[in-house]
Protein backbone atom coordinates (compact mmCIF):
# COMPACT_ATOMS: atom_id res chain seq x y z
CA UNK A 1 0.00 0.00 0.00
CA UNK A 2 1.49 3.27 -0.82
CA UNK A 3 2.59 5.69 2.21
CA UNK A 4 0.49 8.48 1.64
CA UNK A 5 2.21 10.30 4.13
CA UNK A 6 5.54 10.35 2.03
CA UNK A 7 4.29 11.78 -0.99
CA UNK A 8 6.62 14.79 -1.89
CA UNK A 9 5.19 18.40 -2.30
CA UNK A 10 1.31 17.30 -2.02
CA UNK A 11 -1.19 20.43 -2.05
CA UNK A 12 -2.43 21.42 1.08
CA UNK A 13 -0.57 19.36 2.85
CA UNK A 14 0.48 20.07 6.45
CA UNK A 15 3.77 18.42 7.90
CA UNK A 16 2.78 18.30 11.54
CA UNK A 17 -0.83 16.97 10.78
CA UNK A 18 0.91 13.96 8.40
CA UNK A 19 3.23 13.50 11.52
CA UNK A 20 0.56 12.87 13.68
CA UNK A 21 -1.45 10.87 11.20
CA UNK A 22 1.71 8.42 10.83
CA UNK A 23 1.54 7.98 14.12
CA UNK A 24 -1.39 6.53 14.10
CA UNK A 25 -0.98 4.80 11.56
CA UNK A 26 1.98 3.08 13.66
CA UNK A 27 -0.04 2.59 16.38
CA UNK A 28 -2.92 0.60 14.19
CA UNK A 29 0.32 -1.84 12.81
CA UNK A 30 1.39 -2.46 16.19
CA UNK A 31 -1.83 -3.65 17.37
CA UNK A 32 -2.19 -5.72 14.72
CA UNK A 33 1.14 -7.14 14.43
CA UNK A 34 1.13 -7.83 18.19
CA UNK A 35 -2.06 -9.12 18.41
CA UNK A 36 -0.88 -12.84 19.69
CA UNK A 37 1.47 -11.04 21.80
CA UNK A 38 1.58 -10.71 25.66
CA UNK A 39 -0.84 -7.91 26.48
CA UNK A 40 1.31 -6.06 28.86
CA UNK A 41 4.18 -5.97 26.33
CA UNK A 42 1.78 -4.12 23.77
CA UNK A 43 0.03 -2.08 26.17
CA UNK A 44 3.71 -0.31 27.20
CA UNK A 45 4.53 0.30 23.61
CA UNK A 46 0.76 1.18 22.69
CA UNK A 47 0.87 4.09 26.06
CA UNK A 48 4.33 5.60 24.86
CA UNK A 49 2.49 5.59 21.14
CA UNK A 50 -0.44 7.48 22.67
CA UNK A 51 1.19 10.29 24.81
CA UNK A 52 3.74 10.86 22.18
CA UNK A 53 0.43 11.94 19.79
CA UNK A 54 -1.24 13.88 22.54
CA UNK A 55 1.90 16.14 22.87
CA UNK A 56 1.80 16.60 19.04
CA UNK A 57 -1.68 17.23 18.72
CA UNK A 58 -1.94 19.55 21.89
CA UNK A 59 0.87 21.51 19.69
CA UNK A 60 -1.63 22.38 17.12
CA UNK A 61 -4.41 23.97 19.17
CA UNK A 62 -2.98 26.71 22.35
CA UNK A 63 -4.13 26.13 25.22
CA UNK A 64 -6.74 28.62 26.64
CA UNK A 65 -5.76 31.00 29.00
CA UNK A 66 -5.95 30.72 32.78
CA UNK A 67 -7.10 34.84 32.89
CA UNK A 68 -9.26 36.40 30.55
CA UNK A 69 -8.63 39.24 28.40
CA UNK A 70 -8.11 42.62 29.74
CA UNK A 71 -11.33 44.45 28.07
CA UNK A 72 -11.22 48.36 27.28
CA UNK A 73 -15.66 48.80 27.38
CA UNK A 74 -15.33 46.65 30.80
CA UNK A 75 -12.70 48.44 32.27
CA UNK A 76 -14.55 51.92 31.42
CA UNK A 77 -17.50 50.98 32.71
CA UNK A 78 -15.83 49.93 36.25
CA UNK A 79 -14.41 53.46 36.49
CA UNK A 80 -17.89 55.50 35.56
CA UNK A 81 -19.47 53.41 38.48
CA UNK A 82 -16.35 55.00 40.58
CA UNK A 83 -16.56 58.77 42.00
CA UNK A 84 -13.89 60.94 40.25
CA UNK A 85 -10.96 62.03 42.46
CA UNK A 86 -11.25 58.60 44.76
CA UNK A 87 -8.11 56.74 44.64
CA UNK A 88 -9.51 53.73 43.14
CA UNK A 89 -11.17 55.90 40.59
CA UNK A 90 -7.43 57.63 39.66
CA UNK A 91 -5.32 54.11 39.98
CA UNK A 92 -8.05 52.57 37.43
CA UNK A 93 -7.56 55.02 34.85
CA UNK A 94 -4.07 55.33 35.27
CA UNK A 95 -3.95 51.37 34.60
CA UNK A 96 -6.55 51.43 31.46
CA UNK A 97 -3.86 54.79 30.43
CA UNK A 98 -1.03 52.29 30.45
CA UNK A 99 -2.73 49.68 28.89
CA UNK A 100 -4.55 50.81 26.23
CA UNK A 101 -3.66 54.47 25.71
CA UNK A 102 -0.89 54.11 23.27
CA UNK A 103 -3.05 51.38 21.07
CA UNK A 104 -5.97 53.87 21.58
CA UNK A 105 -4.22 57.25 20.24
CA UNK A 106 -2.48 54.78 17.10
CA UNK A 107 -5.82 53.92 16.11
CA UNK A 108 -7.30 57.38 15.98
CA UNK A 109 -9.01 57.28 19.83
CA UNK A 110 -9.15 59.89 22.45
CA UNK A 111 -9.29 58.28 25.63
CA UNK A 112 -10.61 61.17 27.28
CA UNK A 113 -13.39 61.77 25.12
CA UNK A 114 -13.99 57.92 25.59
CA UNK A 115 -14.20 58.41 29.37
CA UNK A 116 -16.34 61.17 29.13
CA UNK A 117 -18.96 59.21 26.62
CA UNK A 118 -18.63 56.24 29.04
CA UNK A 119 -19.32 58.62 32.24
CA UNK A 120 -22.55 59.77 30.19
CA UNK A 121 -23.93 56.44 29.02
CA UNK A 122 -23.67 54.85 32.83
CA UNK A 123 -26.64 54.18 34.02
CA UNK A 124 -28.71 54.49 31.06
CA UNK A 125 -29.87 52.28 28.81
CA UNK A 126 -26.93 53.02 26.10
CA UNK A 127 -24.94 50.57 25.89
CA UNK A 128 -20.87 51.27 25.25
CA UNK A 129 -21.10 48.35 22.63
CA UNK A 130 -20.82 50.94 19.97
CA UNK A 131 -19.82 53.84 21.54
CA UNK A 132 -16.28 52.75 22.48
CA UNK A 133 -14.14 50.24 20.56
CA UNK A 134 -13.68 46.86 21.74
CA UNK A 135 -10.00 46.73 22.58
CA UNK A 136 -8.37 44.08 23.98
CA UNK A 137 -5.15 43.21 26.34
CA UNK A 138 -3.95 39.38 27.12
CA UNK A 139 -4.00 39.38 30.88
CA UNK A 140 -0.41 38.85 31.57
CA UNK A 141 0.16 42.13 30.02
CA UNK A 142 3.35 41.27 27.91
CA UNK A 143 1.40 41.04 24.21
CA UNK A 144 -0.26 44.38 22.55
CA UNK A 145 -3.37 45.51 22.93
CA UNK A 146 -6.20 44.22 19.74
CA UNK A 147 -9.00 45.66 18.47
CA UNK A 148 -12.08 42.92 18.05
CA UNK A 149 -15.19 43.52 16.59
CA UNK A 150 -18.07 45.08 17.89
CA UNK A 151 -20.10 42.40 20.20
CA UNK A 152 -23.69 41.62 18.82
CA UNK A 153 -26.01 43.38 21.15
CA UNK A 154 -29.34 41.95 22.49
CA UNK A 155 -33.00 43.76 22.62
CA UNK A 156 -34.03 44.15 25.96
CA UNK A 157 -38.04 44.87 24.70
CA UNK A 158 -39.98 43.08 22.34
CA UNK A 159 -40.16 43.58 19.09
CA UNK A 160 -43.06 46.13 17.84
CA UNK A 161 -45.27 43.99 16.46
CA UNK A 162 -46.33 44.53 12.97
CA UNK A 163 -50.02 45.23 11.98
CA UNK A 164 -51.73 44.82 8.51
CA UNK A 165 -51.75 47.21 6.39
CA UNK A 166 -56.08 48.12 5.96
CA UNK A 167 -56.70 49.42 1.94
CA UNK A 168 -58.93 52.23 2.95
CA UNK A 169 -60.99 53.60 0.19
CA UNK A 170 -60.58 56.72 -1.45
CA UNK A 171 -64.00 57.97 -1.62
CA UNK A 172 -63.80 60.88 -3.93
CA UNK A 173 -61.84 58.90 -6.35
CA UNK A 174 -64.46 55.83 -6.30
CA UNK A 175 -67.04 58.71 -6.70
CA UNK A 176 -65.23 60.15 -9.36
CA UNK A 177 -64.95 56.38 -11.59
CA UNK A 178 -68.35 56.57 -11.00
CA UNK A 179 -69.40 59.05 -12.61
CA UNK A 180 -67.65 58.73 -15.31
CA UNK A 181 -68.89 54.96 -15.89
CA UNK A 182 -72.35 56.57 -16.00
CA UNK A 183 -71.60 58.98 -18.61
CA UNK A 184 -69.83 56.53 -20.83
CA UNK A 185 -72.60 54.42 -20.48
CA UNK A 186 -74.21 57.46 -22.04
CA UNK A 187 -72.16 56.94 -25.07
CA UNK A 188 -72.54 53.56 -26.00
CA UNK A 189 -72.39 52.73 -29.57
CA UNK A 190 -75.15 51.88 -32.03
CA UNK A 191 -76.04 51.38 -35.37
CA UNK A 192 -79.17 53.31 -34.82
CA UNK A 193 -80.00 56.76 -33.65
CA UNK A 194 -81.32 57.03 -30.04
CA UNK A 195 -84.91 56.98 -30.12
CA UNK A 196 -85.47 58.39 -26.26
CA UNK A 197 -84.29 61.10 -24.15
CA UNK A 198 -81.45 59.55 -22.38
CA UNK A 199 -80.04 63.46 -20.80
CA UNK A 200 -77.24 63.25 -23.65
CA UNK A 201 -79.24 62.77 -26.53
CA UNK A 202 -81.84 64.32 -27.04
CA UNK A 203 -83.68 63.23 -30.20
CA UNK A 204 -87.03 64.83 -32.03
CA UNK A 205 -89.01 63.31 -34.82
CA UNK A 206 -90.55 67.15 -35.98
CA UNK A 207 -89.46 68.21 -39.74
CA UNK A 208 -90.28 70.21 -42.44
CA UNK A 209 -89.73 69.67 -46.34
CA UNK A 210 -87.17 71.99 -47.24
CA UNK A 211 -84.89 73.14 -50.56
CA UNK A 212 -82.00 74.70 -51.31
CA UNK A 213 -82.70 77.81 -53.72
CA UNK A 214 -79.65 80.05 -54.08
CA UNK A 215 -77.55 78.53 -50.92
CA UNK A 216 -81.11 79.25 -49.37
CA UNK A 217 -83.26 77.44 -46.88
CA UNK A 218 -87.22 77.98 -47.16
CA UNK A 219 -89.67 75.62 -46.05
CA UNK A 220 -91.98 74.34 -48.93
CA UNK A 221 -95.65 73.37 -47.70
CA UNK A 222 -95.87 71.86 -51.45
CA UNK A 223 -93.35 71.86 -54.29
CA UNK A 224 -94.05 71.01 -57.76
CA UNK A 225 -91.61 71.82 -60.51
CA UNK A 226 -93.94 72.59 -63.77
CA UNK A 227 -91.12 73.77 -66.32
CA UNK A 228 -87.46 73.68 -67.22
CA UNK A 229 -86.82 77.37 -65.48
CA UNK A 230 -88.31 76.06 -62.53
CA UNK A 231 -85.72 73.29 -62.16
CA UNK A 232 -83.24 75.44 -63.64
CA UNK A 233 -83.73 78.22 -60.90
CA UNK A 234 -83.03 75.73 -58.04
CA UNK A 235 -79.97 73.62 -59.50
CA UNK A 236 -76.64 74.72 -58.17
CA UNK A 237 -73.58 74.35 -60.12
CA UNK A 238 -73.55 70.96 -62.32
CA UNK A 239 -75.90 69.37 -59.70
CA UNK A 240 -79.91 69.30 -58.44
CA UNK A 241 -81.68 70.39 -55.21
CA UNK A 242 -83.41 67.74 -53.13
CA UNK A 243 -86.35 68.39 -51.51
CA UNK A 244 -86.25 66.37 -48.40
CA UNK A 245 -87.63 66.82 -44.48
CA UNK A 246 -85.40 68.33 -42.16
CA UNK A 247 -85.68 69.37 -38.77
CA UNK A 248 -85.12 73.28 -38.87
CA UNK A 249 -84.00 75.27 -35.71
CA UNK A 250 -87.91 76.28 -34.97
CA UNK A 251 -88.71 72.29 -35.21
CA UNK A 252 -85.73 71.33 -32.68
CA UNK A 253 -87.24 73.30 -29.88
CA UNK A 254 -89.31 70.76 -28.04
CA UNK A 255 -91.91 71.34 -25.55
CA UNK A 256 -89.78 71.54 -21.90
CA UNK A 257 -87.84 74.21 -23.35
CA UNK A 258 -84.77 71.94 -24.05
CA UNK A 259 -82.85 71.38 -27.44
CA UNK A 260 -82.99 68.81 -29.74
CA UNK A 261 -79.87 67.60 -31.00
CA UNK A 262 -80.76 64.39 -32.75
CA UNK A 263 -82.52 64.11 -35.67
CA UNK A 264 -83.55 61.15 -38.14
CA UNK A 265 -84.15 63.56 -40.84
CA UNK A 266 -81.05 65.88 -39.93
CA UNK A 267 -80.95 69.00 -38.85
CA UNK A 268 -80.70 72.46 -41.66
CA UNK A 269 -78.29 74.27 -40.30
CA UNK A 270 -75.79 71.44 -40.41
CA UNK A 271 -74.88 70.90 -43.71
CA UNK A 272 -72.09 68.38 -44.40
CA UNK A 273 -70.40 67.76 -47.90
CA UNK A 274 -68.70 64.81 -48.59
CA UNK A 275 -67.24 62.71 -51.73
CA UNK A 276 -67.94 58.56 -52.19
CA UNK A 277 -66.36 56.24 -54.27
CA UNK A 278 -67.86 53.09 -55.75
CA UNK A 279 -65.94 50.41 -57.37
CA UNK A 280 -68.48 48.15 -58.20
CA UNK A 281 -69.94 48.67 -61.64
CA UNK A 282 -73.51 48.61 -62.21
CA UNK A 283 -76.39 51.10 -62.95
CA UNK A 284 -76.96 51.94 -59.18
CA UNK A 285 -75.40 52.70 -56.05
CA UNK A 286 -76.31 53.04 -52.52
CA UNK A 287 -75.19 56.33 -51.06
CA UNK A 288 -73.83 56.55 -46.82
CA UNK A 289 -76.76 59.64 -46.48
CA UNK A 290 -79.64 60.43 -47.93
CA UNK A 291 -78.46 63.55 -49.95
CA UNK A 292 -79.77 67.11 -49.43
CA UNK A 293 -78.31 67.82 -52.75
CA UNK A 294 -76.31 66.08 -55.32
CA UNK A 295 -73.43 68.35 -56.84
CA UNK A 296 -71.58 66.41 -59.40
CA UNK A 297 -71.31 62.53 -60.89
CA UNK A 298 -68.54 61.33 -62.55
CA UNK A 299 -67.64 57.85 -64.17
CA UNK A 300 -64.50 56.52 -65.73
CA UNK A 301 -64.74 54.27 -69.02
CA UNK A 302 -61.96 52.83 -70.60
CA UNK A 303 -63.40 53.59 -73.68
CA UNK A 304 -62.81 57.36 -73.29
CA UNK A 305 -58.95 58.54 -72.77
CA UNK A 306 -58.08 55.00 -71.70
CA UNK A 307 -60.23 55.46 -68.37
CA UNK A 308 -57.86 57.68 -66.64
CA UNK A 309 -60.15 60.78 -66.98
CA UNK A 310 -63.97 60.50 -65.72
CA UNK A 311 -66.61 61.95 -67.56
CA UNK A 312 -69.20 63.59 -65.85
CA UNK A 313 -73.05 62.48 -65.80
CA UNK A 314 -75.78 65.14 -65.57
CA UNK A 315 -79.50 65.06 -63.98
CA UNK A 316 -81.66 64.30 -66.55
CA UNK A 317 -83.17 67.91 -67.54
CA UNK A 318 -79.02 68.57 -68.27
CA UNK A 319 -78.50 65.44 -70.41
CA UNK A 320 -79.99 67.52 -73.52
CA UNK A 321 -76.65 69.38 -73.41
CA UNK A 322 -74.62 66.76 -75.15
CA UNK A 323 -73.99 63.24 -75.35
CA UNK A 324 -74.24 62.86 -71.63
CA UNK A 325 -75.45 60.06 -69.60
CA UNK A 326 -78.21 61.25 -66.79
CA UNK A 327 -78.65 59.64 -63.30
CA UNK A 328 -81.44 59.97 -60.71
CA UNK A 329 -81.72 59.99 -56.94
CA UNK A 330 -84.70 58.47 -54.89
CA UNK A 331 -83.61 58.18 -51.33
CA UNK A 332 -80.32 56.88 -50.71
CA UNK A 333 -79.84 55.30 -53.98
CA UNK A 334 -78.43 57.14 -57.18
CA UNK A 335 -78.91 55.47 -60.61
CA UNK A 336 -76.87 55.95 -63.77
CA UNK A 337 -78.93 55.80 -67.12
CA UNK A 338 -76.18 54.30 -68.82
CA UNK A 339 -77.45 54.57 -72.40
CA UNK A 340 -74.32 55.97 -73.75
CA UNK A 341 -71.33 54.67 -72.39
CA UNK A 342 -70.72 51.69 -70.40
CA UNK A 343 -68.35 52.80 -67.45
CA UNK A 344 -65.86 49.79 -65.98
CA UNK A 345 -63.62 51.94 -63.83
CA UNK A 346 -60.20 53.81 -63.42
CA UNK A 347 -57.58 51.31 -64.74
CA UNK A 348 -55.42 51.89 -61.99
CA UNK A 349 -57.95 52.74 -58.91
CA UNK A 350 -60.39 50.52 -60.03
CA UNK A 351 -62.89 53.46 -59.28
CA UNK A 352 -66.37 53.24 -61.49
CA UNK A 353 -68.25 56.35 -59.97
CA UNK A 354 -67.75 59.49 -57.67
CA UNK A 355 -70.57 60.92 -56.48
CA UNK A 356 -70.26 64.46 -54.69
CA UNK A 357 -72.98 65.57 -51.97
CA UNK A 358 -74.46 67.57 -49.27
CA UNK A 359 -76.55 66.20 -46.43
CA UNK A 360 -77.81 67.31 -43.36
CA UNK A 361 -75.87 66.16 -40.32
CA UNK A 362 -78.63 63.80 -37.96
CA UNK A 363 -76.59 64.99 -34.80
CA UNK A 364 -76.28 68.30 -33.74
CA UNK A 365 -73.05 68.42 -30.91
CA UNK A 366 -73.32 71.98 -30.31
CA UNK A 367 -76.57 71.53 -28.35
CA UNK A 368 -74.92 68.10 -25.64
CA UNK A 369 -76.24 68.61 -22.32
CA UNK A 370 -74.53 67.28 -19.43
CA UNK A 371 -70.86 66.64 -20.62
């Protein structure tokens, strides 16, 4: 078996500790190898074996002093609990001056001012853990003093103990979500116009037929167009007045006083224009609104400039003008009398028709009531 103890230049190994552990070793082979011996001839050699590895190991660990340390907070807190100007009092601080005032002044320490902050703290709860530093002296007074670290100190109450933390309400703020949850539920969406009076919106079913006649507003209790300078006088530009109920400003006063500010018809003074484009072709389209006024229709055929410039289509009393297509409007839906050309859209857009307009607005925002 190889001598472990013999191996040259082994990490971490320690010469005295292999020492002792070949010891050991020996004693185990003696034991064994004498193990039909006489007892009292192994037991001599086996005692000299044993105190021989209680020296060595006792070499390893000091033994603990007899004394304890000299100790700087315990030697200042013997001399506050001492008058000044006693004799014990001025032979103890002469002693912790020998012993300690060199080590003390080296380090940075005033041992005054540490005899004065002792004097204050005795008999109070302060402890000098802390408040002086924990130099020490070996007892037999031949080694330097040492500064140790501070000693852990104990509570002397219980611990506070801790409460849960209560989530108290902010009641303004749950006032203020509040309210405003009730006001968006005031602006829910639809795909129909509010039919009741919900504080918001305010809606009215009163109208009058109306037309425009020069950028003019009159209310028509009958209106029948007899001759060509009749529908002449109230077309404006290229396109043709509507007549069509709307709710004028007299109409959207209801009987409490309050405004109306939703209309199905749409109200006269608001007045929207607005351009559509249709893709699809075909002799009819479906307008958003029901128009107040149609201003201009155009369609692009491929058959005229290559389809990259529309040609406009006229109301019918216009088509006379030229070789024009006409187009009519009942409701929301316009039709193209496509007699003359057949119109299969913008080659690049893929548009077929634009169709300009005017409508009335069905919701009048500058009359909103509790926003």
């Amino acid at each position: 078996m190889i001598n472990k103890f013999k191996i040259p230049n082994l990490a971490g190994a320690s010469a005295k500790l292999n020492d002792i552990q070949s010891k050991l070793n020996d004693m185990l082979n003696n034991v064994t190898s004498n193990i039909d011996a006489d007892a009292s001839t192994s037991s001599s050699t086996l005692t000299s074996n044993v105190t021989d590895v209680q020296s060595k190991v006792r070499s390893l660990v000091p033994q603990m002093p007899t004394l304890p340390n000299i100790n700087l907070q315990s030697q200042l807190s013997s001399l506050s609990s001492l008058p000044a100007g006693l004799p014990q009092h001025t032979e103890l601080l002469t002693k912790i001056t020998g012993d300690f005032g060199s080590a003390l002044t080296s380090s940075g320490f005033s041992l005054d001012t540490l005899v004065s902050q002792a004097s204050s703290a005795f008999g109070s709860s302060t402890s000098l853990s802390g408040l002086v530093p924990n130099f020490e002296k070996a007892a037999d007074g031949l080694s330097e003093p040492f500064e140790k670290a501070m000693a852990t100190r104990l509570p002397e109450v219980e611990a506070i103990k801790e409460e849960l933390s209560t989530l108290n309400t902010n009641e303004s703020f749950t006032k203020v979500i509040s309210e405003r949850k009730t006001l968006l539920g005031k602006y829910k969406t639809s795909n129909s116009l509010p039919t009741t009076n919900t504080g918001l919106f305010i809606p009215t079913t009163k109208s009058n037929k109306v037309v425009f006649d020069d950028y003019r507003v009159k209310v028509l209790e009958e209106y029948q167009p007899k001759t060509f300078t009749d529908l002449d006088k109230n077309m404006l530009g290229s396109g043709v007045t509507m007549v069509k109920a709307v709710t004028t400003a007299a109409n959207a006063i209801l009987s409490d006083g309050n405004r109306a500010n939703i209309s199905k018809d749409g109200f006269a003074n608001k007045i929207i224009k607005t351009t559509e484009f249709f893709k699809s072709a075909g002799t009819s389209v479906t307008l958003k609104r029901e128009p107040a006024r149609v201003t201009a229709v155009h369609g692009y055929s491929t058959k005229y400039k290559e389809g990259k410039t529309s040609l406009q289509i006229l109301p019918p009393f216009l088509s006379i003008l030229g070789s024009f297509d006409s187009y009519t409007v009942n409701g929301k839906t316009l039709t193209i009398n496509n007699d003359k050309r057949t119109y299969d859209g913008h080659p690049d857009t893929g548009v077929v028709y634009v169709v300009n307009y005017v409508y009335h607005n069905d919701y009048d925002a500058e009359f909103v009531q509790g926003t």
